[in-house]
Protein backbone atom coordinates (compact mmCIF):
# COMPACT_ATOMS: atom_id res chain seq x y z
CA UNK A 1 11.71 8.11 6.81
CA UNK A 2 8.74 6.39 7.44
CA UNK A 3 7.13 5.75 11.24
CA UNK A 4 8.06 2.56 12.77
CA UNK A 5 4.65 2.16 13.44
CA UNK A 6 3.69 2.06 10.15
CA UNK A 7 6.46 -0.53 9.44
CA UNK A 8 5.19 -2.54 12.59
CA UNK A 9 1.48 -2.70 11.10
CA UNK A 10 3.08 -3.34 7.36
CA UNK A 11 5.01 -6.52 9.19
CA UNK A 12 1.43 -6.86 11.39
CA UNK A 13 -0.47 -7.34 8.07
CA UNK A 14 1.66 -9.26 6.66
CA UNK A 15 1.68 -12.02 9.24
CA UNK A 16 -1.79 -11.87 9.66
CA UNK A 17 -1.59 -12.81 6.13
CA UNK A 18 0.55 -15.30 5.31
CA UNK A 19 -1.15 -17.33 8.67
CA UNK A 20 -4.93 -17.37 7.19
CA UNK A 21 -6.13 -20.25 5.09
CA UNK A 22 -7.35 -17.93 2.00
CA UNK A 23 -5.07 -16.71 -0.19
CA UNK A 24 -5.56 -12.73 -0.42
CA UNK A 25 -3.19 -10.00 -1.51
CA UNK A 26 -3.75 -6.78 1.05
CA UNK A 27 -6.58 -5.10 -1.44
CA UNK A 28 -7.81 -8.22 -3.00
CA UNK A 29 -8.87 -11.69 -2.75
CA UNK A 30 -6.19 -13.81 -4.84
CA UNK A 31 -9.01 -16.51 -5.28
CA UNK A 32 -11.03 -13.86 -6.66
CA UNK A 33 -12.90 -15.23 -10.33
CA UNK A 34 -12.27 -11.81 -12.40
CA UNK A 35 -8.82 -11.00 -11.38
CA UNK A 36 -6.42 -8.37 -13.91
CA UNK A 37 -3.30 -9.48 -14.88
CA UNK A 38 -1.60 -7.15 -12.78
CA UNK A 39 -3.58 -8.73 -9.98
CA UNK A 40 -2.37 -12.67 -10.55
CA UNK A 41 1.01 -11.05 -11.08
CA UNK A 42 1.12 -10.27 -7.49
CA UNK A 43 -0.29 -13.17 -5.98
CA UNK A 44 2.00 -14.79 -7.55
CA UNK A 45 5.06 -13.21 -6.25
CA UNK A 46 5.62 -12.74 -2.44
CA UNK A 47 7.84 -9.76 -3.16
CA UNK A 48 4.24 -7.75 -4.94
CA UNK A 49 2.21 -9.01 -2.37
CA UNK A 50 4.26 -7.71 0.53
CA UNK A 51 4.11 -4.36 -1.74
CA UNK A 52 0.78 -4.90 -1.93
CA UNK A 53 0.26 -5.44 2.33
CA UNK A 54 2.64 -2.49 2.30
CA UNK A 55 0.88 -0.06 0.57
CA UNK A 56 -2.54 -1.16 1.81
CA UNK A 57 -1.59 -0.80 5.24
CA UNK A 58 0.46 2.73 5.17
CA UNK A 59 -3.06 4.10 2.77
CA UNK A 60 -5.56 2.79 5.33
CA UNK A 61 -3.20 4.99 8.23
CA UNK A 62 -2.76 8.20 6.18
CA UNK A 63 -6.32 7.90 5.48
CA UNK A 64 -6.98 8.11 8.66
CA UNK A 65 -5.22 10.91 9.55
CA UNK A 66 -6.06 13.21 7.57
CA UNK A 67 -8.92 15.45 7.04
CA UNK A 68 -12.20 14.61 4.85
CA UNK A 69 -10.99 16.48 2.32
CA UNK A 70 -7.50 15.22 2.07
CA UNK A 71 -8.99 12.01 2.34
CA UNK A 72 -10.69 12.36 -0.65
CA UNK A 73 -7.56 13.70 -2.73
CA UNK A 74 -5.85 10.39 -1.29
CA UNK A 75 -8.71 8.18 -2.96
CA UNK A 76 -8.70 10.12 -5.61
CA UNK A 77 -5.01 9.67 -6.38
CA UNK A 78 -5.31 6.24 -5.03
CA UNK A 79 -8.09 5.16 -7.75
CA UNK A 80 -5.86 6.66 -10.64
CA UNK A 81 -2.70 5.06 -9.23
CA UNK A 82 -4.33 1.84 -9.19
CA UNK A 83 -4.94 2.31 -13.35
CA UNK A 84 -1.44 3.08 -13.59
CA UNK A 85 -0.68 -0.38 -12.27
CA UNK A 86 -3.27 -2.26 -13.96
CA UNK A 87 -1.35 -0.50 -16.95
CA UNK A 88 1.32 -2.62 -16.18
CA UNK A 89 -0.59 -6.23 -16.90
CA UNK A 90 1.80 -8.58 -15.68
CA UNK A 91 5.23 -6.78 -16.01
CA UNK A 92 6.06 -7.39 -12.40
CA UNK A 93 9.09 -5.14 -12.84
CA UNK A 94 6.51 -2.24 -13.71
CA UNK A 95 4.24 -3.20 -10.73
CA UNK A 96 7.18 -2.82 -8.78
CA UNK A 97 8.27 0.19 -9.94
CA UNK A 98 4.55 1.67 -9.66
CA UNK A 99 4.74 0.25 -5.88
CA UNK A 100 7.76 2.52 -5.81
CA UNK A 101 6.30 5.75 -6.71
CA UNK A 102 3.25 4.91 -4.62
CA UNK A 103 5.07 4.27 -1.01
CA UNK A 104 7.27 7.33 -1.77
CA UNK A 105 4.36 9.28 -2.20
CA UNK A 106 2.60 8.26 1.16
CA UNK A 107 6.38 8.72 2.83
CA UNK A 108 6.62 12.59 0.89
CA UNK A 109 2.40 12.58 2.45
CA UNK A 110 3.31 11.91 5.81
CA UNK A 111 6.86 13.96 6.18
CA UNK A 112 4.35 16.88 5.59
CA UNK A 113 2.80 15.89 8.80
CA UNK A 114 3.80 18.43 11.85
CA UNK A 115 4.97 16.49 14.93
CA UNK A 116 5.62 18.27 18.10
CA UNK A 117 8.96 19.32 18.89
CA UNK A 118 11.63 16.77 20.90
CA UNK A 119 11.80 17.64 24.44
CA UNK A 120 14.45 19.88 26.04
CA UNK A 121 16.41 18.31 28.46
């Protein structure tokens, strides 16, 4: 199950967001020139761009808590991930779905984390 802090920054984000005067997706600028398919596809739906905030948000925390070198596996799995979406052009049932896979894969990431026990009372 994943933090409620992570939630809280997701939610965060996503105000921050929807309250600016420039359209932007969490990764990318929606008014970009050169955008993919899979790209308009989510600016174009709220549900893919809260995804999108979603999954930006919970990467840029993970990323910061791990080590250099897990840090790089993260990009590294983050850059092919991203292909796998852009594989979907604008099948926003497939972005979803690859939004899917992605979150559970930061929640699996971070349920590997050790935490300290609960306190004995």
């Amino acid at each position: 199950m994943p933090s409620h802090r992570i939630i809280l920054a997701a939610l965060f984000s996503g105000l921050l967001i929807s309250v600016s005067g420039n359209v932007h997706a969490a990764s990318f600028d929606c008014n970009g020139k050169s955008l993919k398919a899979d790209e308009k596809a989510i600016c174009a739906n709220r549900d893919l761009n809260d995804l999108d905030v979603k999954m930006v948000t919970q990467f840029n925390w993970l990323s910061g808590m791990l080590a250099m070198g897990g840090r790089g596996d993260l990009q590294d799995q983050q850059t092919a991930w991203l292909k796998t979406r852009q594989a979907c052009k604008s099948d926003k049932i497939c972005i979803r779905k690859a939004y899917d896979a992605r979150l559970k894969a930061f929640d699996d990431l971070y349920n590997k984390f050790e935490r300290p026990a609960p306190m004995q009372q």
